[in-house]
C-alpha atoms as a PDB file:
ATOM      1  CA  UNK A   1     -20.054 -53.113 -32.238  1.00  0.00           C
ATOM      2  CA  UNK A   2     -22.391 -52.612 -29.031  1.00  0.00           C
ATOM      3  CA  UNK A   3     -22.505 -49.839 -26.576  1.00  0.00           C
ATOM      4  CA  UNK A   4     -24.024 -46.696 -26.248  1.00  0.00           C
ATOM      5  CA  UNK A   5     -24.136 -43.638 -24.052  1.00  0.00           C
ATOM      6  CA  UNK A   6     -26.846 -44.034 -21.412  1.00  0.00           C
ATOM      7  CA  UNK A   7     -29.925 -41.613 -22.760  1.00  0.00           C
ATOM      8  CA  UNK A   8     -28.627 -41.153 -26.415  1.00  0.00           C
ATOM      9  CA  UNK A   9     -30.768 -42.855 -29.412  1.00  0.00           C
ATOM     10  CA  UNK A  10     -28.671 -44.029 -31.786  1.00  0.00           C
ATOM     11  CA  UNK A  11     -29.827 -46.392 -34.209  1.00  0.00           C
ATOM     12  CA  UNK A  12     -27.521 -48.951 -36.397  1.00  0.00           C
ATOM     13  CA  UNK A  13     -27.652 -51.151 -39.491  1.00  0.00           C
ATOM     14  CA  UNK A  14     -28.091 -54.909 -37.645  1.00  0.00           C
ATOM     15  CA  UNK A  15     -24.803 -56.763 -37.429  1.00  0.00           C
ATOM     16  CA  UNK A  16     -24.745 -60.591 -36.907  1.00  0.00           C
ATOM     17  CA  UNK A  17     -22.488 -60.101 -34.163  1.00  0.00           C
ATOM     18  CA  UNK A  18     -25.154 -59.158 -31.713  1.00  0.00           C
ATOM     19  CA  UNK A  19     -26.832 -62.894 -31.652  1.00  0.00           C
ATOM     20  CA  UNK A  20     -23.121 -64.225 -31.016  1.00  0.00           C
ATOM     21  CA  UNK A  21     -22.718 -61.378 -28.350  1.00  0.00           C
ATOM     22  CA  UNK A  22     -25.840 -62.697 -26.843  1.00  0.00           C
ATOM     23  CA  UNK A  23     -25.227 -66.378 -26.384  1.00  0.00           C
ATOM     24  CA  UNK A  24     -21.688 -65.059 -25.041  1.00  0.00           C
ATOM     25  CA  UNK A  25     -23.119 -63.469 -22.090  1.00  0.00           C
ATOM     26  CA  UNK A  26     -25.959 -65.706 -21.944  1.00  0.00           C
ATOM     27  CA  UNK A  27     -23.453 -68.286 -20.940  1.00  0.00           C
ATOM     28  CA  UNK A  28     -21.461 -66.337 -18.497  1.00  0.00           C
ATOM     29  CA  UNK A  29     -24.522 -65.501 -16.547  1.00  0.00           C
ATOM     30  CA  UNK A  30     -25.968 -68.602 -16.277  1.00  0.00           C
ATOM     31  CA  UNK A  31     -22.480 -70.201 -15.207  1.00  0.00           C
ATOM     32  CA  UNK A  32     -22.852 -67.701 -12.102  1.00  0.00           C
ATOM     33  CA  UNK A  33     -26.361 -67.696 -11.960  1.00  0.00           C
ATOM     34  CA  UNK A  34     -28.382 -70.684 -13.551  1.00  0.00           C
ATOM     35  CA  UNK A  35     -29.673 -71.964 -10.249  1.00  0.00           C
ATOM     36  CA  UNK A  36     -31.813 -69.115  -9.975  1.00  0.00           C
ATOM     37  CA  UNK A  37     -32.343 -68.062 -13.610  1.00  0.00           C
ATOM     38  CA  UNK A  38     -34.767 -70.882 -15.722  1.00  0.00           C
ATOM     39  CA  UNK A  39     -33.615 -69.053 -19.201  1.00  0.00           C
ATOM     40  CA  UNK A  40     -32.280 -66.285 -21.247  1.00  0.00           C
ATOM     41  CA  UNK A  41     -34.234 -65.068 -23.787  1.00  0.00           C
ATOM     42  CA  UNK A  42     -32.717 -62.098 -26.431  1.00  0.00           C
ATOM     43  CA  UNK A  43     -35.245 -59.599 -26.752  1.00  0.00           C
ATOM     44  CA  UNK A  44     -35.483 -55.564 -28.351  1.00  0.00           C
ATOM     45  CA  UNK A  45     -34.364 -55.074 -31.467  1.00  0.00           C
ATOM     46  CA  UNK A  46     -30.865 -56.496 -31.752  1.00  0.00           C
ATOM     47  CA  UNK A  47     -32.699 -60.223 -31.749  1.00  0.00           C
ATOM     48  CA  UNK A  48     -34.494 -59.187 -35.128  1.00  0.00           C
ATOM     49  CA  UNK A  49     -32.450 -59.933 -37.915  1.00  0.00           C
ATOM     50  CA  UNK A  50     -32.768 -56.895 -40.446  1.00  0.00           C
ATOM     51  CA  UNK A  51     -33.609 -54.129 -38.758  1.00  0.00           C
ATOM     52  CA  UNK A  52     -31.700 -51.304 -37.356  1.00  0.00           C
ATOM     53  CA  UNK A  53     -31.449 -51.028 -33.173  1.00  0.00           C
ATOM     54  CA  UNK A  54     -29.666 -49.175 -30.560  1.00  0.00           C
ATOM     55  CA  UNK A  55     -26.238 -51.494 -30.395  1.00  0.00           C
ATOM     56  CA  UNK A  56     -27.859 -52.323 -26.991  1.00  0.00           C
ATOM     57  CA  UNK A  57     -27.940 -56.304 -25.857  1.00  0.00           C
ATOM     58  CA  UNK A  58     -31.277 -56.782 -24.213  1.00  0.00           C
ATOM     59  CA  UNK A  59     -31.984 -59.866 -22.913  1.00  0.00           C
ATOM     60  CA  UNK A  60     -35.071 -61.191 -20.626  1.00  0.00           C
ATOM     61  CA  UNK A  61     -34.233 -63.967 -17.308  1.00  0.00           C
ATOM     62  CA  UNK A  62     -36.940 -65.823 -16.744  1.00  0.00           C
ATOM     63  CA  UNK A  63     -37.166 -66.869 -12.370  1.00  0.00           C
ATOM     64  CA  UNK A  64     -39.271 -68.617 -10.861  1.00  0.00           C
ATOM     65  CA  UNK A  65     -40.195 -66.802  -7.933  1.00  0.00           C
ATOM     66  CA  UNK A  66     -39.626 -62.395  -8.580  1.00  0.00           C
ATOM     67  CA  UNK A  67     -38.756 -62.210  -4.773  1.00  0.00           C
ATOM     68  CA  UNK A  68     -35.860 -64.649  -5.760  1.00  0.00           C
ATOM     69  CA  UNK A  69     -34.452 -61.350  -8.008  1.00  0.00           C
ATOM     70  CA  UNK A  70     -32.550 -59.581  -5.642  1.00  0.00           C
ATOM     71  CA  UNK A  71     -30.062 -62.636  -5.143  1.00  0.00           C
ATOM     72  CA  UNK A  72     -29.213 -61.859  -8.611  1.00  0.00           C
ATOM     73  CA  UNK A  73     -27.379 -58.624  -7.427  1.00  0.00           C
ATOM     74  CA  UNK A  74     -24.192 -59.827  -6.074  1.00  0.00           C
ATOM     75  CA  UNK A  75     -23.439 -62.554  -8.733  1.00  0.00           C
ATOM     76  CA  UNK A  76     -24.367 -60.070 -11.594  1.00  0.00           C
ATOM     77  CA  UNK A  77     -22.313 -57.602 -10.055  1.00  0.00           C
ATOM     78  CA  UNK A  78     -18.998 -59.672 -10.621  1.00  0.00           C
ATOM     79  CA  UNK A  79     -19.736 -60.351 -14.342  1.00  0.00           C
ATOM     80  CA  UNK A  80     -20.490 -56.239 -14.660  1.00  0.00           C
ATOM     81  CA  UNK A  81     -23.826 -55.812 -14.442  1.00  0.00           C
ATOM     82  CA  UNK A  82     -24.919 -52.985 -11.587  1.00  0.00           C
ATOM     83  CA  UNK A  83     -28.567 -53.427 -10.091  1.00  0.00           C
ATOM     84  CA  UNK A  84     -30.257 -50.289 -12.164  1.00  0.00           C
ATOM     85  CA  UNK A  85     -33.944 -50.128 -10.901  1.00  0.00           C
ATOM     86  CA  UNK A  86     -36.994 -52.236 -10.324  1.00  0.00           C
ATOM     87  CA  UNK A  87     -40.221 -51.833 -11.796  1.00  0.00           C
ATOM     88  CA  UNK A  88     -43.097 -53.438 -11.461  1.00  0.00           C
ATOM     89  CA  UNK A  89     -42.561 -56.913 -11.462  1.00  0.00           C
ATOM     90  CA  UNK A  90     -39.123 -56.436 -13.192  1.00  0.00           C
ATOM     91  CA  UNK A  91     -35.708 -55.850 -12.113  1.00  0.00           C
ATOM     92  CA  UNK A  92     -33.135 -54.139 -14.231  1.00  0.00           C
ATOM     93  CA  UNK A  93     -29.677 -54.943 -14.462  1.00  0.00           C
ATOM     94  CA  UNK A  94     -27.517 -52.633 -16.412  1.00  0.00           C
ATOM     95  CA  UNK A  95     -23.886 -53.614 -17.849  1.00  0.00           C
ATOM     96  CA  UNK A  96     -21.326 -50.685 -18.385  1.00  0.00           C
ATOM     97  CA  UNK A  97     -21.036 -47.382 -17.496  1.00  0.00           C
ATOM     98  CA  UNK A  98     -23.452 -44.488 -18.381  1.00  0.00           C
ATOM     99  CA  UNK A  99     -20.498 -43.516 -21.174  1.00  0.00           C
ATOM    100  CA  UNK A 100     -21.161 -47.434 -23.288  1.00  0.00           C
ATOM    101  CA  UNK A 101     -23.755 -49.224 -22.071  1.00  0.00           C
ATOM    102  CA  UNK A 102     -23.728 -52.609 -23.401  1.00  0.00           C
ATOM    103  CA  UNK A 103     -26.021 -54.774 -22.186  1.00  0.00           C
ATOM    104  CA  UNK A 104     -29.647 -54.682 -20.297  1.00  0.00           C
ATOM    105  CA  UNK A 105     -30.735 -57.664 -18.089  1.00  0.00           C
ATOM    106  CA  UNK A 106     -34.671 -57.706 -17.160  1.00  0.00           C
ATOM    107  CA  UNK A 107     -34.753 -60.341 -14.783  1.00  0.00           C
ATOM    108  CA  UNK A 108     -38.675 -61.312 -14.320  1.00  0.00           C
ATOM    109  CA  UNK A 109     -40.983 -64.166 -13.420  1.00  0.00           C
ATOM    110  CA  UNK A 110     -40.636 -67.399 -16.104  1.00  0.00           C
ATOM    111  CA  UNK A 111     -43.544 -67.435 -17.804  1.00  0.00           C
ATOM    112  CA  UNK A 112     -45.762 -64.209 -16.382  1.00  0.00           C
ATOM    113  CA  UNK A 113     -46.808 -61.617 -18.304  1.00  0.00           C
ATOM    114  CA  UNK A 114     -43.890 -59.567 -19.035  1.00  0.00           C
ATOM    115  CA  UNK A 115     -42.468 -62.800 -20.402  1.00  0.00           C
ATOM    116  CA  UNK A 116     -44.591 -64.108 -22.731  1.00  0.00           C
ATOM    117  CA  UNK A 117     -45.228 -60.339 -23.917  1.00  0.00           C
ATOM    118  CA  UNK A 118     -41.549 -60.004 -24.482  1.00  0.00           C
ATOM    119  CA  UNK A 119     -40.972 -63.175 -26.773  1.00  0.00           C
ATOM    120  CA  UNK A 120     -44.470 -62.622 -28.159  1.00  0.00           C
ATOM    121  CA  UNK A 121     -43.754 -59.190 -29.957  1.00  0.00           C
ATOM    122  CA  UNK A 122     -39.750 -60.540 -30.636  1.00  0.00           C
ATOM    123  CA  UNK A 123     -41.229 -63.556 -32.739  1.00  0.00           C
ATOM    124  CA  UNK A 124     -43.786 -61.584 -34.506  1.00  0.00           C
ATOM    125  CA  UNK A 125     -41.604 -59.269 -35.546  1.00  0.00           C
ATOM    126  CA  UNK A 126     -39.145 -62.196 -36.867  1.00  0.00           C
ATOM    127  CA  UNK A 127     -41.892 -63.918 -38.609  1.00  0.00           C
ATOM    128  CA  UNK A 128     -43.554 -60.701 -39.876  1.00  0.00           C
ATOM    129  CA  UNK A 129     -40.825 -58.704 -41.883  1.00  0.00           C
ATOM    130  CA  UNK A 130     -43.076 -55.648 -42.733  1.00  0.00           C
ATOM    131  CA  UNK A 131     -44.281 -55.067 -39.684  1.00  0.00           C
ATOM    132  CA  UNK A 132     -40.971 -55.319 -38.714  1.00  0.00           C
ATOM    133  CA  UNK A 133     -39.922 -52.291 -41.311  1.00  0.00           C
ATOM    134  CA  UNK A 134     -42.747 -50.440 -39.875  1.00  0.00           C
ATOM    135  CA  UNK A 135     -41.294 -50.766 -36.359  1.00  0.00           C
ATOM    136  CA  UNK A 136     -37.804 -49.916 -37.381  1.00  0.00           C
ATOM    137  CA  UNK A 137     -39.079 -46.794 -39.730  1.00  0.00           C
ATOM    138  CA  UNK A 138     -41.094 -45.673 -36.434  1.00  0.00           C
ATOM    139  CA  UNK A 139     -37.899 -45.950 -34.110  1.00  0.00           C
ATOM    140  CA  UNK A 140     -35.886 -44.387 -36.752  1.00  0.00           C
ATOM    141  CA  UNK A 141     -38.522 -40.808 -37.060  1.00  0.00           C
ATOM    142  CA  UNK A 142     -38.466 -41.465 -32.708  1.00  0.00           C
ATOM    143  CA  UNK A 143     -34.671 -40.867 -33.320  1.00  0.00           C
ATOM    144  CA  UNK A 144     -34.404 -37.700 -35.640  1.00  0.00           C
ATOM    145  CA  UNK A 145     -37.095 -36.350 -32.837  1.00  0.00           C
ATOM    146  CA  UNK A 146     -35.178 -37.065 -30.138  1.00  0.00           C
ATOM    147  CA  UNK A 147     -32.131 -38.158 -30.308  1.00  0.00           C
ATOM    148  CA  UNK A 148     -30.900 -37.443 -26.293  1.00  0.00           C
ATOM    149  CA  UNK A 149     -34.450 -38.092 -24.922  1.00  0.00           C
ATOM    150  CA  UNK A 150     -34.492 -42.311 -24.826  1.00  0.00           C
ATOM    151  CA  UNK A 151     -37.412 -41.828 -22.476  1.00  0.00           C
ATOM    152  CA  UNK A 152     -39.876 -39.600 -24.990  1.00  0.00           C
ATOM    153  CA  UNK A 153     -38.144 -42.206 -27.504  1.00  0.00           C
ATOM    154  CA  UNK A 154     -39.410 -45.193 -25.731  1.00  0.00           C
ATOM    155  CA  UNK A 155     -42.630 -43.820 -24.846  1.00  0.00           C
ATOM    156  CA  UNK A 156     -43.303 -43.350 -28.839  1.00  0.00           C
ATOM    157  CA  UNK A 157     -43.081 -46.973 -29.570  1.00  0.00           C
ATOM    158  CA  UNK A 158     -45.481 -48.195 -26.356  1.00  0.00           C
ATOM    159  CA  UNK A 159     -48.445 -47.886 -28.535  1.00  0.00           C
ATOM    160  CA  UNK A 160     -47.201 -49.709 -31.239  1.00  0.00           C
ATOM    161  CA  UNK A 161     -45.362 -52.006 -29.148  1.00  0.00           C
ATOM    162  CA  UNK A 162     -48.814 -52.954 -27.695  1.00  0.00           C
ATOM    163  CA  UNK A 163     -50.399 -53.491 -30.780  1.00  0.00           C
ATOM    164  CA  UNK A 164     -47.924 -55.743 -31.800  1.00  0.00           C
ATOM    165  CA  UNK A 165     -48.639 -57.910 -29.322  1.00  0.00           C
ATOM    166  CA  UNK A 166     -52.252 -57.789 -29.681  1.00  0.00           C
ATOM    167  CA  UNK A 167     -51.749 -59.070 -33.207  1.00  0.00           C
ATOM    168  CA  UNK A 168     -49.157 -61.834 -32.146  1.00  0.00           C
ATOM    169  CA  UNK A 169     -51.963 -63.278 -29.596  1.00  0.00           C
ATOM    170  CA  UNK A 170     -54.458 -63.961 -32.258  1.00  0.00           C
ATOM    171  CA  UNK A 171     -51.892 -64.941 -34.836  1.00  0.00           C
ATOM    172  CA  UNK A 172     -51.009 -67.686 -32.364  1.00  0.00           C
ATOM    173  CA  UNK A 173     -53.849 -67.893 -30.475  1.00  0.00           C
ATOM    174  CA  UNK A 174     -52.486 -67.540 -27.456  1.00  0.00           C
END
């Protein structure tokens, strides 16, 4: 099962479905768009086996040049994704309506910051299965506080977030 109404946390056990729902759409939007998108990457917490998540797809493009983003907006468009906001160096592609969101497309520079931050704190958490359990015992006290706020939610988990990532630098030295 994925999809959730825009703004509500709701966290759920991890299903195995969510890697298969990944690759799915990984390879519909690279059919459309692969000449401007270098990868795919599945990111948040539906790409860590084990712990619970919002049954929310989120998944990183990696382009080589940002400006080259906003010819993502038309293809995207005809596999369901609607252009949802840019920030900083990151564009946000959103797929179903506010009722069941499914899916979240960060489309980014290959390789820049954002990037490597994103698969950095994804593969630490996969290789490091209690800090993993702290994460998802965080998120799930974030949820019982508040449960229809997903921005106070998110902002909750920035600090650990970040700290994550600290610790996944020197574990690989990177």
């Amino acid at each position: 099962m994925i999809g959730l109404k825009r703004g509500i946390v709701k966290l759920i056990p991890h299903k195995t479905s969510w890697s298969r729902s990944f690759e799915y759409e990984k390879k519909r939007i690279l059919s459309k768009v692969g000449d401007i998108i270098i990868d795919i990457q599945h990111i948040g917490s539906t790409s860590i086996s084990g712990i619970k998540a919002k049954p929310i797809i989120d998944m990183s493009a990696g382009i080589t040049k940002f400006k080259d983003a906003t010819k993502l907006i038309k293809p995207l468009h005809v596999l369901g994704y609607r252009f949802y906001r840019k920030f900083g160096q990151q564009i946000l592609f959103a797929k179903g309506p506010n009722k069941k969101r499914t899916h979240y497309l960060h489309a980014m520079k290959f390789g820049g910051a954002k990037w490597r931050s994103d698969l950095l704190f994804r593969d630490y958490l996969r290789t490091h299965h209690s800090r993993a359990r702290e994460y998802e015992d965080l998120k799930l006290k974030l949820a019982k506080e508040h449960p229809q706020n997903r921005d106070k939610y998110t902002a909750g988990k920035k600090e650990f977030i970040e700290e994550t990532i600290e610790l996944a630098k020197k574990y690989r030295k990177f």
